[in-house]
PDB file of N, CA and C in Angstrom:
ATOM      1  N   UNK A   1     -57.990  71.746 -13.256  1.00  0.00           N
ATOM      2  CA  UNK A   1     -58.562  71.805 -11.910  1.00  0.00           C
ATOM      3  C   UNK A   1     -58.752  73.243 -11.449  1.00  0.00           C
ATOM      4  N   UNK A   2     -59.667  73.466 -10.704  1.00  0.00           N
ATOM      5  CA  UNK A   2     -60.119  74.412 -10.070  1.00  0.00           C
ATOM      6  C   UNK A   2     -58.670  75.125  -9.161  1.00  0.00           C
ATOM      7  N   UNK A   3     -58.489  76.725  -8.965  1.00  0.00           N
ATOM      8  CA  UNK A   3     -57.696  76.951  -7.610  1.00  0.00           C
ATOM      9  C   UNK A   3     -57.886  76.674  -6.912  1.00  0.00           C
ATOM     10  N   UNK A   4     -57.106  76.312  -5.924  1.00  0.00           N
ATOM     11  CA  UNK A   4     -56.982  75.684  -4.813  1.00  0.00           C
ATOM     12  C   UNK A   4     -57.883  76.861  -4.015  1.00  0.00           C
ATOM     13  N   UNK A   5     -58.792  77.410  -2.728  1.00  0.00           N
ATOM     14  CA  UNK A   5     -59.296  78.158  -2.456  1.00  0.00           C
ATOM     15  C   UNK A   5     -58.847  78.905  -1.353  1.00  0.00           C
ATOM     16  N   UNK A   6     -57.735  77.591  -0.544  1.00  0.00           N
ATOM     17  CA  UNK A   6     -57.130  78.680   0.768  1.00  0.00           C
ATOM     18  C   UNK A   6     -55.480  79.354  -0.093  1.00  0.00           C
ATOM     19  N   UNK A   7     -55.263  79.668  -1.217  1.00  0.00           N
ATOM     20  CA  UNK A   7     -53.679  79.939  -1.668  1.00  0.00           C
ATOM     21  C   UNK A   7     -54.152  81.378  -1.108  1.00  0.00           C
ATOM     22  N   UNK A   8     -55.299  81.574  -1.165  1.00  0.00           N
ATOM     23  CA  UNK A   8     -55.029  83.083  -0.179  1.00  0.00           C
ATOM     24  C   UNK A   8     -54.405  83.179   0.864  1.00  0.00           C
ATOM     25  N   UNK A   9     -54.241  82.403   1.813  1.00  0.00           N
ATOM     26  CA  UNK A   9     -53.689  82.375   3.012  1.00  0.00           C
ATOM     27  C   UNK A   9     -52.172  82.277   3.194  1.00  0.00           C
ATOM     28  N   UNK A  10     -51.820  82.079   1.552  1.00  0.00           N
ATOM     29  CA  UNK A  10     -50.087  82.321   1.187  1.00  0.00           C
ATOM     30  C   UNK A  10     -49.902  83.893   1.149  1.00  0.00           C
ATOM     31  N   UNK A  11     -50.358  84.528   1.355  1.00  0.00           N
ATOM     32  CA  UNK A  11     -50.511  86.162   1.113  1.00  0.00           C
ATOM     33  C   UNK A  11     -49.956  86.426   2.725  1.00  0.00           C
ATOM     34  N   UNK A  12     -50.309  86.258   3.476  1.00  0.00           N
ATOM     35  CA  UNK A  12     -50.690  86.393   4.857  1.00  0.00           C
ATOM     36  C   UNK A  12     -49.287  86.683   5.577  1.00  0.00           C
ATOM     37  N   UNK A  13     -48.677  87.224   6.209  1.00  0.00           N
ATOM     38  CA  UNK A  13     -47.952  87.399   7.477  1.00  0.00           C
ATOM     39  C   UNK A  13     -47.810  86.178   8.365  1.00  0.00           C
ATOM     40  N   UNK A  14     -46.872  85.563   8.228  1.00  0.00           N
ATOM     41  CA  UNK A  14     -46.255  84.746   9.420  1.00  0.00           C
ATOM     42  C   UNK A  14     -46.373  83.687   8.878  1.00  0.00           C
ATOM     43  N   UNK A  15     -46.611  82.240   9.779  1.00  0.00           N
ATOM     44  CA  UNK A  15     -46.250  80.576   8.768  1.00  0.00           C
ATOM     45  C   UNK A  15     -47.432  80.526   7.885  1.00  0.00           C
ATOM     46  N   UNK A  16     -47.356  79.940   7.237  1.00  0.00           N
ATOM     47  CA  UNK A  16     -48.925  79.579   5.885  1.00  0.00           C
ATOM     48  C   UNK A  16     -48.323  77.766   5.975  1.00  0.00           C
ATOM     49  N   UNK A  17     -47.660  77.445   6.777  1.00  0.00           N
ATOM     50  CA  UNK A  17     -47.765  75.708   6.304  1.00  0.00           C
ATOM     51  C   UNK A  17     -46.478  75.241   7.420  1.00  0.00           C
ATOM     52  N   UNK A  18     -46.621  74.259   7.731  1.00  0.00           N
ATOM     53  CA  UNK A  18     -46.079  73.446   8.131  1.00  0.00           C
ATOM     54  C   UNK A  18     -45.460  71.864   7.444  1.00  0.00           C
ATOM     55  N   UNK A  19     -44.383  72.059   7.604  1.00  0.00           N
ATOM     56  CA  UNK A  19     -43.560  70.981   7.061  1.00  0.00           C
ATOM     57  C   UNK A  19     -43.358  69.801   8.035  1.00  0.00           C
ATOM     58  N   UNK A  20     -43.090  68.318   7.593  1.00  0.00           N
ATOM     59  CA  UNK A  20     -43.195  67.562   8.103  1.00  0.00           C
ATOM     60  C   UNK A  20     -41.944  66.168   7.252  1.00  0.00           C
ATOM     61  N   UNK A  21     -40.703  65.734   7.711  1.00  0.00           N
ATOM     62  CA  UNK A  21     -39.939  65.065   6.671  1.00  0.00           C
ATOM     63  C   UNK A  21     -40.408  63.877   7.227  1.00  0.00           C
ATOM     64  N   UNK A  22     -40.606  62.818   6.195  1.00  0.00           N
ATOM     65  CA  UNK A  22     -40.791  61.595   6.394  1.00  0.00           C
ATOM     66  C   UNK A  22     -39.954  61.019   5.467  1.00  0.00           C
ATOM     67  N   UNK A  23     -39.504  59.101   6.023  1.00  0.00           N
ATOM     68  CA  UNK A  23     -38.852  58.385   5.531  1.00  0.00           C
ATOM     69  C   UNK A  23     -39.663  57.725   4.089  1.00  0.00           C
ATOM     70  N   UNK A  24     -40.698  57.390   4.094  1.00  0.00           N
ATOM     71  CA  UNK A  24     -41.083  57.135   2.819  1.00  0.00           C
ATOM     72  C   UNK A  24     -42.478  57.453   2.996  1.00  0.00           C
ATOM     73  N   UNK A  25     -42.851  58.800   1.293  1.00  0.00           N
ATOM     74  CA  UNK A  25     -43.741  59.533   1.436  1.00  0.00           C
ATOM     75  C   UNK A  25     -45.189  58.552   0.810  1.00  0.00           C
ATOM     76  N   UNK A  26     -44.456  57.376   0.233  1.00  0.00           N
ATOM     77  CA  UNK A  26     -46.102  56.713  -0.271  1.00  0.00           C
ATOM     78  C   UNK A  26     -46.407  55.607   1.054  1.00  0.00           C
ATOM     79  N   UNK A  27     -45.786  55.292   1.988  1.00  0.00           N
ATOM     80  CA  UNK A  27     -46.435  54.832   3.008  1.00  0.00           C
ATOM     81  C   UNK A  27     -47.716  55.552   3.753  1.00  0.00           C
ATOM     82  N   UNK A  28     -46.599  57.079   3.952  1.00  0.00           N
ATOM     83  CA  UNK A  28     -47.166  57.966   4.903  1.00  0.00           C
ATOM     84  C   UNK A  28     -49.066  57.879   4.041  1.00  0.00           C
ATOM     85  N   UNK A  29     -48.556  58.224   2.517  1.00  0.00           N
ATOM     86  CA  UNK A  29     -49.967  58.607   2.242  1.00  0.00           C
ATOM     87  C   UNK A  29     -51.035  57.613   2.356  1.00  0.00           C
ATOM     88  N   UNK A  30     -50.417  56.464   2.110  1.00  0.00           N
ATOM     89  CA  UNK A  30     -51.316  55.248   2.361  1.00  0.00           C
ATOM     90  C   UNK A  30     -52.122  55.245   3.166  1.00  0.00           C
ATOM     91  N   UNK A  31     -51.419  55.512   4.590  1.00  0.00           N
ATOM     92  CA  UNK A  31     -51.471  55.503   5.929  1.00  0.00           C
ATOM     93  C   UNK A  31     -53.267  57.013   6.239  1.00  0.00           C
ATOM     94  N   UNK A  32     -52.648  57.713   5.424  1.00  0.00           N
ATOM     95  CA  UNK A  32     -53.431  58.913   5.740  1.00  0.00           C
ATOM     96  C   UNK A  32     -54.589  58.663   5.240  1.00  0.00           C
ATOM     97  N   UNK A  33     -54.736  58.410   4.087  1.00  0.00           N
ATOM     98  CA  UNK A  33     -55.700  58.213   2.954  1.00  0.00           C
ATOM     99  C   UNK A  33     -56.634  57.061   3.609  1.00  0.00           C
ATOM    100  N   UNK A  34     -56.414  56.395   3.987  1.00  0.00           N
ATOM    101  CA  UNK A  34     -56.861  55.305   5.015  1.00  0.00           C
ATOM    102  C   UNK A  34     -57.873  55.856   5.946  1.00  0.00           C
ATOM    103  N   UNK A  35     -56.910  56.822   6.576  1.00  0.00           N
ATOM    104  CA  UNK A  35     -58.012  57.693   7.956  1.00  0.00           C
ATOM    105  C   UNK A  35     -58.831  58.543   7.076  1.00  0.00           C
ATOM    106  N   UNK A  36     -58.745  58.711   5.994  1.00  0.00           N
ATOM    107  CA  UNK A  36     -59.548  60.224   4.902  1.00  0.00           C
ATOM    108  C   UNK A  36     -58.966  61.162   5.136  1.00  0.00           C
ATOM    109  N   UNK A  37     -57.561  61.269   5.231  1.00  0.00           N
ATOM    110  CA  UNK A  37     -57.111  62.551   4.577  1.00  0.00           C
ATOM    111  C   UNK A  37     -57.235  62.929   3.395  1.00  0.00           C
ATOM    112  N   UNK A  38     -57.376  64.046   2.938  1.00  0.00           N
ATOM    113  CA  UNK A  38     -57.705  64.950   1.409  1.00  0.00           C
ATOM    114  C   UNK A  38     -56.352  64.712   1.320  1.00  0.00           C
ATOM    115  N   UNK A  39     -55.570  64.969   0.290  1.00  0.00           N
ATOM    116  CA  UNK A  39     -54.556  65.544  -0.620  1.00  0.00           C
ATOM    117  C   UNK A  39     -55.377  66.612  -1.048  1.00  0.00           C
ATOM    118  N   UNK A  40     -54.463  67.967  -1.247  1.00  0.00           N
ATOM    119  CA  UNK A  40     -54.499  69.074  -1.985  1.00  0.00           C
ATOM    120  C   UNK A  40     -53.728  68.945  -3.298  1.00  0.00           C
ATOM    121  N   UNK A  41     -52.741  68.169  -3.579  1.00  0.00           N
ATOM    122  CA  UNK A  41     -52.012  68.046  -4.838  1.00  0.00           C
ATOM    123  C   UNK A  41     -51.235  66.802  -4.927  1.00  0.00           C
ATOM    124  N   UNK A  42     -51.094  66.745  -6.373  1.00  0.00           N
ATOM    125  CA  UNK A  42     -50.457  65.092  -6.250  1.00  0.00           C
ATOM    126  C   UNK A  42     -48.965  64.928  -6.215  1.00  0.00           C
ATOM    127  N   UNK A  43     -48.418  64.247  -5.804  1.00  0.00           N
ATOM    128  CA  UNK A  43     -47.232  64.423  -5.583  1.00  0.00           C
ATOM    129  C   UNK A  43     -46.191  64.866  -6.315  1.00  0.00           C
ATOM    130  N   UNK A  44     -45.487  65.870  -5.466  1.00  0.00           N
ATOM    131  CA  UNK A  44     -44.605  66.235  -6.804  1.00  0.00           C
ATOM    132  C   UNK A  44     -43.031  66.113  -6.565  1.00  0.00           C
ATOM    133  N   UNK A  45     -42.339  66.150  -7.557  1.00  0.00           N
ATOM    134  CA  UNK A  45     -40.803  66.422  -7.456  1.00  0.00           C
ATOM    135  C   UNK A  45     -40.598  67.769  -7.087  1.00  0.00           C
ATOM    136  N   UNK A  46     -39.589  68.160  -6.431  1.00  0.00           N
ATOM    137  CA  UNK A  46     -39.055  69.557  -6.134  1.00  0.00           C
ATOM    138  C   UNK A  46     -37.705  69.657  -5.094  1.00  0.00           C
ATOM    139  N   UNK A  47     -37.050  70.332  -5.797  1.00  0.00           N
ATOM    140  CA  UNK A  47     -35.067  70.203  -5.810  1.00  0.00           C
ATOM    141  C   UNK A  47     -35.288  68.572  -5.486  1.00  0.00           C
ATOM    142  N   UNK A  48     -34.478  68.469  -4.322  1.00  0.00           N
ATOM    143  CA  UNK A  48     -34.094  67.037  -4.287  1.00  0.00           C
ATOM    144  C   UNK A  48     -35.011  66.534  -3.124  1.00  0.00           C
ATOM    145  N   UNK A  49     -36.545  66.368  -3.191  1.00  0.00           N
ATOM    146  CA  UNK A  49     -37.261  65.902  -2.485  1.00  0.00           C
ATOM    147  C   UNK A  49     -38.644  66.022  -3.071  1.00  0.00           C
ATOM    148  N   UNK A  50     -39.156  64.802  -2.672  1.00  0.00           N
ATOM    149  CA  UNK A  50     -40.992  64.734  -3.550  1.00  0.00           C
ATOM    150  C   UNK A  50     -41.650  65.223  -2.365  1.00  0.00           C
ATOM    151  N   UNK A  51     -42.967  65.763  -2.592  1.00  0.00           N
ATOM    152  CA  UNK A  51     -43.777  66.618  -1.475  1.00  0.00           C
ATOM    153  C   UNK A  51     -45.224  66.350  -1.760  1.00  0.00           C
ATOM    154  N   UNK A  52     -45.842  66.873  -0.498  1.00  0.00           N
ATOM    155  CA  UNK A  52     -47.151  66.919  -1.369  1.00  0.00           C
ATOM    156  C   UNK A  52     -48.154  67.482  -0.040  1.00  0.00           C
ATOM    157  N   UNK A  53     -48.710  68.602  -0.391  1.00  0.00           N
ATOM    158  CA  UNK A  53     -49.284  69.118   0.813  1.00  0.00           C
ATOM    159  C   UNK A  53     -51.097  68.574   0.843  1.00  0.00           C
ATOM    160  N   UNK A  54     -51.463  68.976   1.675  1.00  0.00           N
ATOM    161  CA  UNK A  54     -52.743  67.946   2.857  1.00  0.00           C
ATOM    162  C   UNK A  54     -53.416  69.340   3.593  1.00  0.00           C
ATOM    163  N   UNK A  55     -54.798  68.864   3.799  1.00  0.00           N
ATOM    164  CA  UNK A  55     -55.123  70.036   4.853  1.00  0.00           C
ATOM    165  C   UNK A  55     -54.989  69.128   5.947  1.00  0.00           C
ATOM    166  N   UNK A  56     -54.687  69.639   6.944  1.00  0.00           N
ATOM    167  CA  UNK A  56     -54.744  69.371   8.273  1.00  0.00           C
ATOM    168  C   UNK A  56     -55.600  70.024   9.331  1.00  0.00           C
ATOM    169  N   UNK A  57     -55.389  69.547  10.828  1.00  0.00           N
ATOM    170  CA  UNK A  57     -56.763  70.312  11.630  1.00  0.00           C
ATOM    171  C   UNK A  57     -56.627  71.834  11.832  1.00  0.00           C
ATOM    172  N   UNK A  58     -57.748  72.009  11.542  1.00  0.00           N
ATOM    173  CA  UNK A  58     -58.443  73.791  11.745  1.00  0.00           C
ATOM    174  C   UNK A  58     -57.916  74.253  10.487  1.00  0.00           C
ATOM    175  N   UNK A  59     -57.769  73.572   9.146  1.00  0.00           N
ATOM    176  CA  UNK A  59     -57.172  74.484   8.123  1.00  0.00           C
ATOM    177  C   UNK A  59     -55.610  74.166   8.059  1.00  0.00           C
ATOM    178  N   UNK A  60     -55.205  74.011   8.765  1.00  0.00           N
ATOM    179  CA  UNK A  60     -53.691  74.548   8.883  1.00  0.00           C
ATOM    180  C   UNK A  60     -53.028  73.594   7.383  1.00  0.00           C
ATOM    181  N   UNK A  61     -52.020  74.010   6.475  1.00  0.00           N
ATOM    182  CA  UNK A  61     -51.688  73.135   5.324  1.00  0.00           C
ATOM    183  C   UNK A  61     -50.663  72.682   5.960  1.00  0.00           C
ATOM    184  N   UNK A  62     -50.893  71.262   5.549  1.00  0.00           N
ATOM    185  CA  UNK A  62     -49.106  70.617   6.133  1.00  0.00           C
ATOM    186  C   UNK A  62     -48.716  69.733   4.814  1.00  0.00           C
ATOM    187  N   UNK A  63     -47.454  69.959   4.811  1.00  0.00           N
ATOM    188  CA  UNK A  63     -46.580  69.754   3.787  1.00  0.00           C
ATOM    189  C   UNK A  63     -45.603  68.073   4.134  1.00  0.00           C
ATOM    190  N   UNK A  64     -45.512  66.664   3.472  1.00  0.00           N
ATOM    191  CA  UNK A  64     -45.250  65.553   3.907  1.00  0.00           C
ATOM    192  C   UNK A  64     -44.202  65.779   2.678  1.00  0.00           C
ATOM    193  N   UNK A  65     -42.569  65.489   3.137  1.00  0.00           N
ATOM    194  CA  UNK A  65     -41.614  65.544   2.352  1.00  0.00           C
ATOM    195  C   UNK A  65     -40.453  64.660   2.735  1.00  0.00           C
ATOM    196  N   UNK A  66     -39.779  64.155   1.708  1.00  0.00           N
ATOM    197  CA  UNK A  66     -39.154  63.296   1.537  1.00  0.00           C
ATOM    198  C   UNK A  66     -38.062  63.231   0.835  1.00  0.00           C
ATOM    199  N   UNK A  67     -36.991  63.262   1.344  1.00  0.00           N
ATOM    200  CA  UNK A  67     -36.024  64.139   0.776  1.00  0.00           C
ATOM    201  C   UNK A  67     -34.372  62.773   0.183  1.00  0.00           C
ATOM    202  N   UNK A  68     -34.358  62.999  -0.936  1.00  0.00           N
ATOM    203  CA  UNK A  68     -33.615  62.125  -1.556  1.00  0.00           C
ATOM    204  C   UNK A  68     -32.078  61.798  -0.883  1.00  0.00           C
ATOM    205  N   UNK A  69     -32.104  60.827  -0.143  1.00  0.00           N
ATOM    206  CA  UNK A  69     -31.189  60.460   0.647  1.00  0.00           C
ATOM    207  C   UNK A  69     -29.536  60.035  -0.020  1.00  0.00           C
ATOM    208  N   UNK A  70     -29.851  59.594  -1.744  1.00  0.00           N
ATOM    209  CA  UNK A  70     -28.924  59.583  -1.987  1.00  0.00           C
ATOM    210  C   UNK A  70     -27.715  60.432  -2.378  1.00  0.00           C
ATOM    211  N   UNK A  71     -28.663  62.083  -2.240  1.00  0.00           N
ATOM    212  CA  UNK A  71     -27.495  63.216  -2.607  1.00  0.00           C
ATOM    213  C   UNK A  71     -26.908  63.981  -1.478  1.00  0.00           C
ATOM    214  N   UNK A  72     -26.516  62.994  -0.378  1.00  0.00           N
ATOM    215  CA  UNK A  72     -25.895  63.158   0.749  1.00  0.00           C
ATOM    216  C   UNK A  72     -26.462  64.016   1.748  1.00  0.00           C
TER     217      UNK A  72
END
């Protein structure tokens, strides 16, 4: 796949994304994907929570995470 085209905006001074924890992340996407949200990447594992970031309004990246409840 192609680079992603805004990872420039990870360069930048101050937030580059917004995080968001949800109780279960394949509802949420259901839910989104429904209205036409894009995904930017497919879901991934990372430490102890699956993620997966989205553009959101005006650009802004938001990050939908879900964090493994059974390691306390």
């Amino acid at each position: 796949p192609l680079p992603d085209p805004a990872i420039r905006n990870l360069t930048k001074l101050g937030f580059n994304h917004v995080c968001f924890a949800v109780d279960d992340l394949e509802v949420e996407l259901t839910r989104l994907k429904a209205k036409g949200v894009q995904l930017r990447n497919e879901v991934m594992a990372f430490h102890d929570r699956k993620l997966v970031f989205l553009s959101g309004p005006e650009g802004i990246t938001v990050e939908l995470a879900e964090w493994d409840r059974s390691r306390g």
